[in-house]
C-alpha atoms as a PDB file:
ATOM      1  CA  UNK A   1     -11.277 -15.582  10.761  1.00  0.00           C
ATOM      2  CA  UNK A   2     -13.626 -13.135  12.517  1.00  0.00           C
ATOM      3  CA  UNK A   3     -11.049 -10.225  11.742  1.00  0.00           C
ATOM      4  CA  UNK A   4     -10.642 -11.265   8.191  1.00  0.00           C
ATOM      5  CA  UNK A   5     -14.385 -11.155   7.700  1.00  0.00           C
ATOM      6  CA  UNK A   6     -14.656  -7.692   8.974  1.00  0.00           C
ATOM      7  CA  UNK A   7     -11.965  -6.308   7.324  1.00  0.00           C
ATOM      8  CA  UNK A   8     -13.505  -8.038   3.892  1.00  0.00           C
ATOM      9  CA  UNK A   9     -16.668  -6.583   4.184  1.00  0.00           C
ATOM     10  CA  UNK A  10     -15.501  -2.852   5.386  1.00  0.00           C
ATOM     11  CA  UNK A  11     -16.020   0.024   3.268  1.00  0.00           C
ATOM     12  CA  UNK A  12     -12.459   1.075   3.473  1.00  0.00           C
ATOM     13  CA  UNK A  13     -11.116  -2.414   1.556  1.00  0.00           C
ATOM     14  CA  UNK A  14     -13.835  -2.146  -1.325  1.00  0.00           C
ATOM     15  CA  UNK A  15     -12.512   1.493  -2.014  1.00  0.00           C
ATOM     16  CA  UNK A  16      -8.908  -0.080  -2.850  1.00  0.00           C
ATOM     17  CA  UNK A  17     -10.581  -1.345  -6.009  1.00  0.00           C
ATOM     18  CA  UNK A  18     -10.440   2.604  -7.105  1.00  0.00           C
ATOM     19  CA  UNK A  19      -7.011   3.340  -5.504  1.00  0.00           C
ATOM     20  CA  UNK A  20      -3.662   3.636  -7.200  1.00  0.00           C
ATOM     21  CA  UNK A  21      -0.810   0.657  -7.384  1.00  0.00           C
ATOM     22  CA  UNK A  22       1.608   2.207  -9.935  1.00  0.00           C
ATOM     23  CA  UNK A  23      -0.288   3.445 -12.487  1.00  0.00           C
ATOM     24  CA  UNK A  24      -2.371   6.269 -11.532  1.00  0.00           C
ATOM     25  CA  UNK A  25      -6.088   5.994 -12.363  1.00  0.00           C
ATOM     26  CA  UNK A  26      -5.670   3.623 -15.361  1.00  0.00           C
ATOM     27  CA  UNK A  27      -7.947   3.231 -18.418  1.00  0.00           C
ATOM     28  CA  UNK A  28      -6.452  -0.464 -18.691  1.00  0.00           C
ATOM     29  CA  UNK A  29      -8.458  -2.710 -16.963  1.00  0.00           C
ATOM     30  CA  UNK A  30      -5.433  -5.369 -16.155  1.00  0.00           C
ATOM     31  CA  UNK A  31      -3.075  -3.177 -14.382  1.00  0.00           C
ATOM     32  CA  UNK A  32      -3.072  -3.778 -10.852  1.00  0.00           C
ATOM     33  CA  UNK A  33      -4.919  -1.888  -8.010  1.00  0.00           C
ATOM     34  CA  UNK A  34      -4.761  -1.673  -4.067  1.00  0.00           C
ATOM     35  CA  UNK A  35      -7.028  -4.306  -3.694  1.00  0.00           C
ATOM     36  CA  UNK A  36      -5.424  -6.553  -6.934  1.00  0.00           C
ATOM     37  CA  UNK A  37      -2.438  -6.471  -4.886  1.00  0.00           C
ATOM     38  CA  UNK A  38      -3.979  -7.103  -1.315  1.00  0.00           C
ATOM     39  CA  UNK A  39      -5.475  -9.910  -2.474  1.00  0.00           C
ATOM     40  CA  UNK A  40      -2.160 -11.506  -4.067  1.00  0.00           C
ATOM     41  CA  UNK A  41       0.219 -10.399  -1.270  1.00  0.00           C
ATOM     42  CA  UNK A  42      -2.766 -12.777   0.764  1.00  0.00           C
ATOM     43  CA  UNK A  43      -2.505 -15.629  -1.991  1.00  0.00           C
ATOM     44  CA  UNK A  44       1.369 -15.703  -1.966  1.00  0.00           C
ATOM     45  CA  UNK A  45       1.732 -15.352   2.154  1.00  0.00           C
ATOM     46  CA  UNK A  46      -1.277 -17.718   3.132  1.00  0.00           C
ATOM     47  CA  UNK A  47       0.257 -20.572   0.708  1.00  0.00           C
ATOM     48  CA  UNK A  48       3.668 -19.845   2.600  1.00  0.00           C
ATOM     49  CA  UNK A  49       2.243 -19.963   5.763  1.00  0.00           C
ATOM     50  CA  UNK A  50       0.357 -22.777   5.258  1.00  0.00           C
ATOM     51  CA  UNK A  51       3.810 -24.402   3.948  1.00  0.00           C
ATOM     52  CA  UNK A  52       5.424 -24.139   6.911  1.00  0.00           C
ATOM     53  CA  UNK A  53       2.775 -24.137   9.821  1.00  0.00           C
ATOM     54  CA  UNK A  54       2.174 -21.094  10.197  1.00  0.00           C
ATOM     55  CA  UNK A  55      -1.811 -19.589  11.298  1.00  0.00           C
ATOM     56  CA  UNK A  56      -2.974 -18.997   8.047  1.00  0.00           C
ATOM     57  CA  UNK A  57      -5.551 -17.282   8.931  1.00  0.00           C
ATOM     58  CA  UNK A  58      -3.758 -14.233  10.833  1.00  0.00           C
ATOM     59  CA  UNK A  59      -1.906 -14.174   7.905  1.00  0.00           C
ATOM     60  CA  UNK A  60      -5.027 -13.134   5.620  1.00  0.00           C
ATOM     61  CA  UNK A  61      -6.487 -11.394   7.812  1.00  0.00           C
ATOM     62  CA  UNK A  62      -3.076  -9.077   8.159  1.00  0.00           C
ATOM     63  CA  UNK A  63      -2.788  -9.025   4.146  1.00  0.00           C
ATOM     64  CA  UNK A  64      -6.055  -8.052   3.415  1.00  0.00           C
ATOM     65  CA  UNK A  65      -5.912  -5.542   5.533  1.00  0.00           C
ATOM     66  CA  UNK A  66      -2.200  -3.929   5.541  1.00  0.00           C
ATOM     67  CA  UNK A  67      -3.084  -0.993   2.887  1.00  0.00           C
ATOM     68  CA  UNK A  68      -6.352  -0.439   4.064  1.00  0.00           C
ATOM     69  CA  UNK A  69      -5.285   3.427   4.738  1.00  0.00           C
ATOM     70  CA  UNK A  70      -3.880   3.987   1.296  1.00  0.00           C
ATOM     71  CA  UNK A  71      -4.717   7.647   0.427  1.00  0.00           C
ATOM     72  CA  UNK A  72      -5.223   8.276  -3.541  1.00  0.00           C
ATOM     73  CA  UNK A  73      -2.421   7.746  -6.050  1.00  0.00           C
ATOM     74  CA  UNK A  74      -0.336   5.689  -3.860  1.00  0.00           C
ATOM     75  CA  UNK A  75       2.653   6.619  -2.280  1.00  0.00           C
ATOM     76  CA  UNK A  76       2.296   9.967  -4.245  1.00  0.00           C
ATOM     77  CA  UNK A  77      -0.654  11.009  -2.435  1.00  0.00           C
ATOM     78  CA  UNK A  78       0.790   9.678   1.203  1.00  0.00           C
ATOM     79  CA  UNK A  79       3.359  12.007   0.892  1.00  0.00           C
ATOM     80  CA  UNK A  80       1.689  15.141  -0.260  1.00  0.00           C
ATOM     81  CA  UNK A  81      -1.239  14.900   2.079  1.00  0.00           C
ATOM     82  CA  UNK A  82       1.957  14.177   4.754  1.00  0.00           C
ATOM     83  CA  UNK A  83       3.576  17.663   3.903  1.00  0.00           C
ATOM     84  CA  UNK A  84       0.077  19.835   3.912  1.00  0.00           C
ATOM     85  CA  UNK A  85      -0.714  18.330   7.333  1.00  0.00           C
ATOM     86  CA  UNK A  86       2.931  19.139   8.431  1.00  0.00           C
ATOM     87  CA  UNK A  87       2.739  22.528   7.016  1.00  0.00           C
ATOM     88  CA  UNK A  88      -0.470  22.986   8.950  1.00  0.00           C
ATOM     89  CA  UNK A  89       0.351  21.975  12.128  1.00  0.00           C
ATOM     90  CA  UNK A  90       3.688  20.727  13.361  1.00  0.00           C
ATOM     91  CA  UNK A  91       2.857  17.789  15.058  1.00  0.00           C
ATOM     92  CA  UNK A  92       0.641  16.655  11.843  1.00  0.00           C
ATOM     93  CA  UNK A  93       1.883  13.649  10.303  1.00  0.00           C
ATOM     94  CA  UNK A  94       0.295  11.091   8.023  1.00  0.00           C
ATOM     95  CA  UNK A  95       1.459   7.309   7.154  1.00  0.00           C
ATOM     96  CA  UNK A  96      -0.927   4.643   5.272  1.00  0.00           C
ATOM     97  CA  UNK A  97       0.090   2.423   7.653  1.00  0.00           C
ATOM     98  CA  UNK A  98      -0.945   4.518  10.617  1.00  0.00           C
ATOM     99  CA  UNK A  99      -4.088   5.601   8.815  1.00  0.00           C
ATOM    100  CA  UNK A 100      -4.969   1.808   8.192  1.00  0.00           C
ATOM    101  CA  UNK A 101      -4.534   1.471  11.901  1.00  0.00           C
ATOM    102  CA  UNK A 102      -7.050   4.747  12.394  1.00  0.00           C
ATOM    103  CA  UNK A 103      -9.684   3.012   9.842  1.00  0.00           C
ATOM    104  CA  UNK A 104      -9.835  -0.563  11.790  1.00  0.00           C
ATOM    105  CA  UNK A 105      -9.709   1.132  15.535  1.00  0.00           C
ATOM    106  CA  UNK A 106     -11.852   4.297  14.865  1.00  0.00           C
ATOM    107  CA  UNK A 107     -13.507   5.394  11.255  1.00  0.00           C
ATOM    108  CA  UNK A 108     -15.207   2.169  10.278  1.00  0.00           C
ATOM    109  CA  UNK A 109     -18.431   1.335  11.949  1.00  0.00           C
ATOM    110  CA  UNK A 110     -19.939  -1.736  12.362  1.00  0.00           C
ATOM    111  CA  UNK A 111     -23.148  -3.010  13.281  1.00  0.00           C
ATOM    112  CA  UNK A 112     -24.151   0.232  11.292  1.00  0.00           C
ATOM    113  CA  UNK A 113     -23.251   1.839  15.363  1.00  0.00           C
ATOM    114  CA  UNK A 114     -19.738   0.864  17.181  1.00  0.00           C
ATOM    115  CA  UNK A 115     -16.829   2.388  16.175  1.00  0.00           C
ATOM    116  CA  UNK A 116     -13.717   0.575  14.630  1.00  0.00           C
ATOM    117  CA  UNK A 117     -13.986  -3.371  14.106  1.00  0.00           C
ATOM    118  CA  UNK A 118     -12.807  -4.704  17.096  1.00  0.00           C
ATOM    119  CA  UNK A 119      -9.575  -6.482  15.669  1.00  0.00           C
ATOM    120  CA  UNK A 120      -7.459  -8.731  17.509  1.00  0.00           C
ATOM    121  CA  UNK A 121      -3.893  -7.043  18.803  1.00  0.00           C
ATOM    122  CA  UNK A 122      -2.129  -9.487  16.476  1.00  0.00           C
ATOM    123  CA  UNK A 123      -3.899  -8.129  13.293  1.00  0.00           C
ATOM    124  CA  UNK A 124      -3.937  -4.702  14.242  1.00  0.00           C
ATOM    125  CA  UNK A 125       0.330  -5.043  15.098  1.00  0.00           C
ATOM    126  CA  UNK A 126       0.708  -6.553  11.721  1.00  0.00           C
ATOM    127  CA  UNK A 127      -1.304  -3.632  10.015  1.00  0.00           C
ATOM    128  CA  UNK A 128       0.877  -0.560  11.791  1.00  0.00           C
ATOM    129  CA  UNK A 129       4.385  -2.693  10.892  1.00  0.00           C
ATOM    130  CA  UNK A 130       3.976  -3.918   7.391  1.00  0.00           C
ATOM    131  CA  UNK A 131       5.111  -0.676   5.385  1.00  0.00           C
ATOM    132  CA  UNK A 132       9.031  -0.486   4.290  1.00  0.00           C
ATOM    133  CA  UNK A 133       8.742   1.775   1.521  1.00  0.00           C
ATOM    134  CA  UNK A 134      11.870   1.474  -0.358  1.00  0.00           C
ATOM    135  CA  UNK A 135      13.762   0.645   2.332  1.00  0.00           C
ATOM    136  CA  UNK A 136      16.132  -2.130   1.940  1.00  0.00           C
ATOM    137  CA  UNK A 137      14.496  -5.918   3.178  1.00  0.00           C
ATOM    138  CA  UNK A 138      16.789  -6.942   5.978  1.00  0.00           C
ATOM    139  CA  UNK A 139      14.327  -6.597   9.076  1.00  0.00           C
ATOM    140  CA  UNK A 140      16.987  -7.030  11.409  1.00  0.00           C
ATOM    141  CA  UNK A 141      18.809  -3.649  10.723  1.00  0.00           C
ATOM    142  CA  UNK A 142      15.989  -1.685  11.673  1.00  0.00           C
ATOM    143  CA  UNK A 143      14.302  -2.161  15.040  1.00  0.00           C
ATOM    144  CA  UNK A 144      11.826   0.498  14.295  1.00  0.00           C
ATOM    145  CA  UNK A 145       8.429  -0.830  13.464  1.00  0.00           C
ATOM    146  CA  UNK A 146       9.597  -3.959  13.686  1.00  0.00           C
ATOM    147  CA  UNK A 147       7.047  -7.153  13.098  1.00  0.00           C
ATOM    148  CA  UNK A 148       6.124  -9.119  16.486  1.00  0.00           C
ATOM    149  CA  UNK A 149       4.732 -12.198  14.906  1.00  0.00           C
ATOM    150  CA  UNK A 150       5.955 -14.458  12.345  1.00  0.00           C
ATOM    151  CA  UNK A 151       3.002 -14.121  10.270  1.00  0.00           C
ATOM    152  CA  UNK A 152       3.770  -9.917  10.675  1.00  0.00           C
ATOM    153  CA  UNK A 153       7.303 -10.823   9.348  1.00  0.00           C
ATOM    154  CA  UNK A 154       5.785 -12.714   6.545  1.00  0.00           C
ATOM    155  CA  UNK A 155       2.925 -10.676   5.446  1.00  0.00           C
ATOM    156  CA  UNK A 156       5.905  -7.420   5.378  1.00  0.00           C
ATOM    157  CA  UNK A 157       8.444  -9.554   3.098  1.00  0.00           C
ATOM    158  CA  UNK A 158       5.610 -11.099   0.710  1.00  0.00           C
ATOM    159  CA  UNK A 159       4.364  -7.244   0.031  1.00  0.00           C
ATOM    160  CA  UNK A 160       7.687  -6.294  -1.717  1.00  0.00           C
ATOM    161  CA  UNK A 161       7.701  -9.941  -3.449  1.00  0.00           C
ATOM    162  CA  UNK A 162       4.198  -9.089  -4.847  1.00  0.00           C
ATOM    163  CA  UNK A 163       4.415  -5.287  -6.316  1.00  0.00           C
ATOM    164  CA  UNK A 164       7.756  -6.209  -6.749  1.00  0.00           C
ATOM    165  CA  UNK A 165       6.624  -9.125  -9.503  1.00  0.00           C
ATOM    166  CA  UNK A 166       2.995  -7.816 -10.272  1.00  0.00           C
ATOM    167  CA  UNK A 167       5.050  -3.832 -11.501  1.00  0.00           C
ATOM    168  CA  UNK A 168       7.447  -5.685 -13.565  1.00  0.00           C
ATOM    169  CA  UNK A 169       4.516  -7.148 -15.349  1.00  0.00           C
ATOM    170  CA  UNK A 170       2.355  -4.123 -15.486  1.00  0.00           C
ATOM    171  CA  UNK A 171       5.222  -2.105 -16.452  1.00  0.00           C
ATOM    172  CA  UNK A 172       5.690  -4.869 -19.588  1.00  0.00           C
ATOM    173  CA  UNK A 173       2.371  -4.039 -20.268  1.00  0.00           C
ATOM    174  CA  UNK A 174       2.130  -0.606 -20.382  1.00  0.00           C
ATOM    175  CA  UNK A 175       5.960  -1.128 -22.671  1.00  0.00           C
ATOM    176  CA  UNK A 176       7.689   0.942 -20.316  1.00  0.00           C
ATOM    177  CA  UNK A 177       9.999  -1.883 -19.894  1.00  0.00           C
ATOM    178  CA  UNK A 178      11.147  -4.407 -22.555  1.00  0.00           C
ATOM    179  CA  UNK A 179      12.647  -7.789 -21.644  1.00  0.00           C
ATOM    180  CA  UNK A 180      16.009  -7.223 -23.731  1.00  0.00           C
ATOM    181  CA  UNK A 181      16.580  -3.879 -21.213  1.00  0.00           C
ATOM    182  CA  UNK A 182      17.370  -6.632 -18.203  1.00  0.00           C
ATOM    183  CA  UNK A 183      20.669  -7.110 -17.115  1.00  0.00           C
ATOM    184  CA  UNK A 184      22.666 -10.010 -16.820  1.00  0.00           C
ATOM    185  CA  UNK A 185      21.422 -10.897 -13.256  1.00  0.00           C
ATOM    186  CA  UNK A 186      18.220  -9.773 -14.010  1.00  0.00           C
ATOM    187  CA  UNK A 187      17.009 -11.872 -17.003  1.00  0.00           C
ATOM    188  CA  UNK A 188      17.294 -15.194 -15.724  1.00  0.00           C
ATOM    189  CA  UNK A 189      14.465 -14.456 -13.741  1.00  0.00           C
ATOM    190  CA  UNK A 190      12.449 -11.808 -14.753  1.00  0.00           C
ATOM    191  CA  UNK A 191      12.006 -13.467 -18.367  1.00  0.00           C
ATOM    192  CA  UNK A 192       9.851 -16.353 -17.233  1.00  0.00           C
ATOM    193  CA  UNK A 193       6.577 -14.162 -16.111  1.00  0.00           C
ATOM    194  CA  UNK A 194       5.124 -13.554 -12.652  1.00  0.00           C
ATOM    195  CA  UNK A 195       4.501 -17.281 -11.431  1.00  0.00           C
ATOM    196  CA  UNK A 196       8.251 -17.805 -11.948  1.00  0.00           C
ATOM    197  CA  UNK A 197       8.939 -14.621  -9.959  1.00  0.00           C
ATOM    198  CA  UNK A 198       6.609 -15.285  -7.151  1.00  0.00           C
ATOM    199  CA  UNK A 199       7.676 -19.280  -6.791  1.00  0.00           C
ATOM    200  CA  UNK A 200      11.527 -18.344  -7.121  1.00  0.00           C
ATOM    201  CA  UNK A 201      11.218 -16.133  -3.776  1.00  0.00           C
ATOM    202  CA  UNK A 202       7.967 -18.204  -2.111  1.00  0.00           C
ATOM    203  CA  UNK A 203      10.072 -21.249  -2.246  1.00  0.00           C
ATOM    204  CA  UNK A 204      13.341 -19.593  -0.848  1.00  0.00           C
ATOM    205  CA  UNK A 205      10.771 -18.212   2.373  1.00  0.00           C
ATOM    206  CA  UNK A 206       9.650 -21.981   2.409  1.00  0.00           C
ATOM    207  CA  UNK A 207      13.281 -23.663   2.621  1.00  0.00           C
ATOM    208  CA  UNK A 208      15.008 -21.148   4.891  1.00  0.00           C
ATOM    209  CA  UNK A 209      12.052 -21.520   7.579  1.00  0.00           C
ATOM    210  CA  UNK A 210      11.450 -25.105   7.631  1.00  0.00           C
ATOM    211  CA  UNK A 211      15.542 -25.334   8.016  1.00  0.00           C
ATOM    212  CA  UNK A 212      16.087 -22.660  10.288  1.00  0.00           C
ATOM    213  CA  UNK A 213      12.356 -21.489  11.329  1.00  0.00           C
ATOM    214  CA  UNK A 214      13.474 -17.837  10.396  1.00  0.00           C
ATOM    215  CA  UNK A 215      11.148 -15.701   7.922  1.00  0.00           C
ATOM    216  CA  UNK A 216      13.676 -14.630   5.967  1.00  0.00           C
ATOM    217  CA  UNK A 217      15.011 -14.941   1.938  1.00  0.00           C
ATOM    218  CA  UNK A 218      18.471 -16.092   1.570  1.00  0.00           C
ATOM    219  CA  UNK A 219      21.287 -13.861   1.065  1.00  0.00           C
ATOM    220  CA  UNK A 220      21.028 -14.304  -3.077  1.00  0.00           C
ATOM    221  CA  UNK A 221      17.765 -14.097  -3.599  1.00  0.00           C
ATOM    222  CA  UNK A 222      17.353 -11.187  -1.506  1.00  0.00           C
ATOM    223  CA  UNK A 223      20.187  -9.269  -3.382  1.00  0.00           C
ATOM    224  CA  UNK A 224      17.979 -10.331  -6.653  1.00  0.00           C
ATOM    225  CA  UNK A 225      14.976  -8.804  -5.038  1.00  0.00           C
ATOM    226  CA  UNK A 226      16.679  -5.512  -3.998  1.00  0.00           C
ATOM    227  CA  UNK A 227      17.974  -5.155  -7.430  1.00  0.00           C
ATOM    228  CA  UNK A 228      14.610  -5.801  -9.393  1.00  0.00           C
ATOM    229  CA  UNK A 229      13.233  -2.924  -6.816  1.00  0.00           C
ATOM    230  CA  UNK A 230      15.998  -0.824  -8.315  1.00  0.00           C
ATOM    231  CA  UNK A 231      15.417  -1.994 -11.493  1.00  0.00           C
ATOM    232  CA  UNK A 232      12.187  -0.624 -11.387  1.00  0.00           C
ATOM    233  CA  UNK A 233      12.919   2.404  -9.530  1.00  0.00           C
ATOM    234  CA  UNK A 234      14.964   3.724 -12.402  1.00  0.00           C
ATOM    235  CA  UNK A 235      12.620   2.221 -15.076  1.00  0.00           C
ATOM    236  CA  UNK A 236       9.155   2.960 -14.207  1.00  0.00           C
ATOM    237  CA  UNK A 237       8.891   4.244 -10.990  1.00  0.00           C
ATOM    238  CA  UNK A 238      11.174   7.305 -11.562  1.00  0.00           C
ATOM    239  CA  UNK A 239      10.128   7.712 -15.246  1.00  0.00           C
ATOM    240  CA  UNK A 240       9.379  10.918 -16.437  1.00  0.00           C
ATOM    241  CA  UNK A 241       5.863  10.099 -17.599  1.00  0.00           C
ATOM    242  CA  UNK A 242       5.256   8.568 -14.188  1.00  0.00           C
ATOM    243  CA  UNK A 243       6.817  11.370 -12.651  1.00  0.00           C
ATOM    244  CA  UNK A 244       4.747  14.038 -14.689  1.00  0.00           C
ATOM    245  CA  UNK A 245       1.409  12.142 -13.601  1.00  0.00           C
ATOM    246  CA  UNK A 246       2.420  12.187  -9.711  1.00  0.00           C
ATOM    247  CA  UNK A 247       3.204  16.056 -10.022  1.00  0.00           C
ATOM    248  CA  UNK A 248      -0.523  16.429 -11.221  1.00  0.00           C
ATOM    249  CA  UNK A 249      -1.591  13.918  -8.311  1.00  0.00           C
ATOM    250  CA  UNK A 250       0.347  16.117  -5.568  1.00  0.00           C
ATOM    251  CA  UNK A 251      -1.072  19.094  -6.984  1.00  0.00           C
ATOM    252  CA  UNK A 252      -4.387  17.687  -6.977  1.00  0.00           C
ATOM    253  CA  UNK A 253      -4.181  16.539  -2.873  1.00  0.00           C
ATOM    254  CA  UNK A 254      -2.855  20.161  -2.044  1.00  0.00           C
ATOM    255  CA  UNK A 255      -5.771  21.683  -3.968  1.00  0.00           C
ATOM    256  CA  UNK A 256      -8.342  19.166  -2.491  1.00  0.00           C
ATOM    257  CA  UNK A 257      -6.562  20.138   0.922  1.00  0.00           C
ATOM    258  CA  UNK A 258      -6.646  23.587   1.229  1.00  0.00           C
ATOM    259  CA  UNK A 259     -10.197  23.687  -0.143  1.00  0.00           C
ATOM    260  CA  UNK A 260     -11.609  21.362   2.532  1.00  0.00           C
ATOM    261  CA  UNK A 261      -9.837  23.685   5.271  1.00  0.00           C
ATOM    262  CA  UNK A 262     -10.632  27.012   4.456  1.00  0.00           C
ATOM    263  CA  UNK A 263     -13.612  26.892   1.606  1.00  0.00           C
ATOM    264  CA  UNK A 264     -15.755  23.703   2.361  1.00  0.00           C
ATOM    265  CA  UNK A 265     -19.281  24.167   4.135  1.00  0.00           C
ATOM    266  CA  UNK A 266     -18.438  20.566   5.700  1.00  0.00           C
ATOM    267  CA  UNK A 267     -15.455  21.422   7.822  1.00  0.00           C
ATOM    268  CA  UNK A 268     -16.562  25.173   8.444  1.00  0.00           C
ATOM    269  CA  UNK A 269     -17.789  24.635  11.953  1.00  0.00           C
ATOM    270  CA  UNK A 270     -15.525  21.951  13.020  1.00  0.00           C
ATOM    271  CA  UNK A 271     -13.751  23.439  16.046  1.00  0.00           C
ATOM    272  CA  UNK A 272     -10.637  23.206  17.507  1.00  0.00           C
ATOM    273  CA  UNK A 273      -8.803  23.901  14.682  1.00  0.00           C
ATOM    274  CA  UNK A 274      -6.096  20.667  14.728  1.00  0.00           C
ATOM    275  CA  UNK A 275      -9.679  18.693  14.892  1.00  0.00           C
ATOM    276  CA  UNK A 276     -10.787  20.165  11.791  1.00  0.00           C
ATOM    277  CA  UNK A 277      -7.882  19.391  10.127  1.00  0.00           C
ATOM    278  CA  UNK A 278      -7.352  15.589  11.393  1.00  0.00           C
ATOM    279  CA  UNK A 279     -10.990  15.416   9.875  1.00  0.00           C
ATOM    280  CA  UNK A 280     -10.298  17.226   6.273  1.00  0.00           C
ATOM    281  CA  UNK A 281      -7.202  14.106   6.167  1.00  0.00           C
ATOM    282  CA  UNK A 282      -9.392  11.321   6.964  1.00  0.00           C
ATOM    283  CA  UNK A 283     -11.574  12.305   4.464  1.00  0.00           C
ATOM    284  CA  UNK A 284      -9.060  13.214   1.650  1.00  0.00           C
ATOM    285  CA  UNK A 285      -7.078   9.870   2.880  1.00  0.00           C
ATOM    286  CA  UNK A 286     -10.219   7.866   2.511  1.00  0.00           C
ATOM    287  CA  UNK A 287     -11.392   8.900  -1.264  1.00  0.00           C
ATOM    288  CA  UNK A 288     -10.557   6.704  -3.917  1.00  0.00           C
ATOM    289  CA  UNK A 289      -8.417   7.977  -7.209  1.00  0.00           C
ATOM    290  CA  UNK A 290     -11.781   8.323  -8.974  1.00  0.00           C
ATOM    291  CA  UNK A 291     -13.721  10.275  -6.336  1.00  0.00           C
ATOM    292  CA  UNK A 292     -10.619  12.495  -5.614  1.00  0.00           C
ATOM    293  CA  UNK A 293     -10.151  13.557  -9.715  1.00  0.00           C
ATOM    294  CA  UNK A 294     -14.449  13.927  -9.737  1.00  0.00           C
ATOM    295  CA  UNK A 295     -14.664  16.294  -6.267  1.00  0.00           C
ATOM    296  CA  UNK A 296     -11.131  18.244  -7.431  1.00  0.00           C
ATOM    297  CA  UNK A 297     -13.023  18.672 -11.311  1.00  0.00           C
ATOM    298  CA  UNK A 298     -16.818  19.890  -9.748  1.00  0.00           C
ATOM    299  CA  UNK A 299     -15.290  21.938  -6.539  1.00  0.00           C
ATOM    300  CA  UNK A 300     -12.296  23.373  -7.816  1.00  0.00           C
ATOM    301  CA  UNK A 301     -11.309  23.241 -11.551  1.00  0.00           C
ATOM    302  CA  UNK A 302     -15.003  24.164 -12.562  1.00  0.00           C
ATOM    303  CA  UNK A 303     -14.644  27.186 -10.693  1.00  0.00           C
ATOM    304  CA  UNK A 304     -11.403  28.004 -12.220  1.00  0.00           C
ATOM    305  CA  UNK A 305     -13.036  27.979 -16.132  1.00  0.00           C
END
């Protein structure tokens, strides 16, 4: 409870209000952020957990917090900011879920003096192992990162079950997808709106773990869930409007990036040099969509015209 409270009131989760799902810095104000979707990957894994005994409250405290070290525009951003640090210095490598771990441990203060928030090793696990990308579900197949707590295990299956149901529906929304494009498997489901969605796989989590305490969907419904998730690969996430906008976003980070490190007053005296650049990454990592487009418009593209 103490973890979830510090994690609620950190700088780093109000920022996810500002920070990209799918759509990147949206004029509509119902598509789904960073913190829209913390908050119902918590809803959908506390119920669960509360279902089937499980301690709800590591469970919140490890949702609201897994995507705490988003950079801006999503995934897009994560990887571009990745590749400049790599191209920078070998060893330089940047994941959200790594960066999340930096934010709780070192870069938030509290008590307005000690460093990091003092989380409990359970939390702070759950944080570094949630991310699978686009990665098939199975857990078991990949012992890398793996979860070390049931309410980890949880927390990492209800993320893809929530931007899994919450990007269908924004992607409705936006009419990038229309409900007669579904197949045959797909339709059944997918037709009846996001409570449907969520309860179909919730309950599956429910019944497999009260019958064989495993945290795990059944060999159906996972198949259903991998093939929504490639569904929406082709359909939205791998559009060419979507792609167009992330192409501006990575171009964006790389501008912001080498800026920082060679032009910036900020980082001028920061010495040694792989110091200087750890700090120009936290501090690109940490803006929000918002503040990146504003500090890209007044520091570089004003200079430009």
């Amino acid at each position: 409870m103490r973890d979830r409270d510090r994690i609620i009131h950190s700088k780093a989760f109000r920022r996810l209000l500002n920070k990209t799902q799918v759509f990147i810095a949206p004029n509509n104000d119902h598509f789904r952020t960073r913190l829209t979707h913390s908050l119902e990957v918590m809803q959908i894994a506390t119920d669960i957990a509360r279902a089937v005994g499980l301690n709800r409250d590591l469970t919140e405290a490890i949702a609201l917090g897994h995507d705490l070290g988003h950079p801006p525009f999503g995934h897009t951003g994560e990887r571009e900011l990745d590749r400049c640090y790599k191209n920078t210095i070998r060893s330089g490598n940047f994941k959200h879920a790594e960066f999340s771990l930096r934010i709780v441990d070192e870069l938030e203060v509290r008590s307005n003096k000690y460093p990091g928030l003092n989380l409990t090793w359970e939390v702070r696990d759950g944080i570094l192992n949630h991310s699978k990308g686009l990665s098939p579900l199975p857990l078991t197949e990949n012992k890398e990162n793996m979860p070390q707590t049931l309410e980890e295990m949880l927390v990492r299956i209800v993320d893809r079950i929530a931007y899994i149901s919450h990007d269908f529906d924004d992607a409705l929304r936006a009419d990038y997808i229309k409900i007669c494009e579904l197949n045959s498997s797909l339709k059944p489901l997918l037709s009846r709106g996001t409570s449907c969605i969520i309860n179909y796989f919730a309950s599956d989590l429910i019944s497999n773990f009260l019958e064989r305490e495993e945290i795990k969907l059944s060999r159906e419904k996972e198949e259903l869930l991998e093939g929504t998730k490639d569904f929406l690969n082709e359909k939205l996430y791998s559009r060419p409007e979507t792609l167009k906008e992330r192409e501006k976003a990575a171009q964006l980070i790389n501008e912001l990036f080498y800026y920082f490190l060679e032009k910036d007053e900020q980082f001028r005296y920061c010495e040694p040099f792989p110091i200087k650049v750890r700090r120009v990454v936290d501090y690109i990592a940490g803006m929000t969509d918002r503040f990146a487009i504003t500090t890209y418009e007044e520091k570089i593209a004003s200079r430009i015209y």
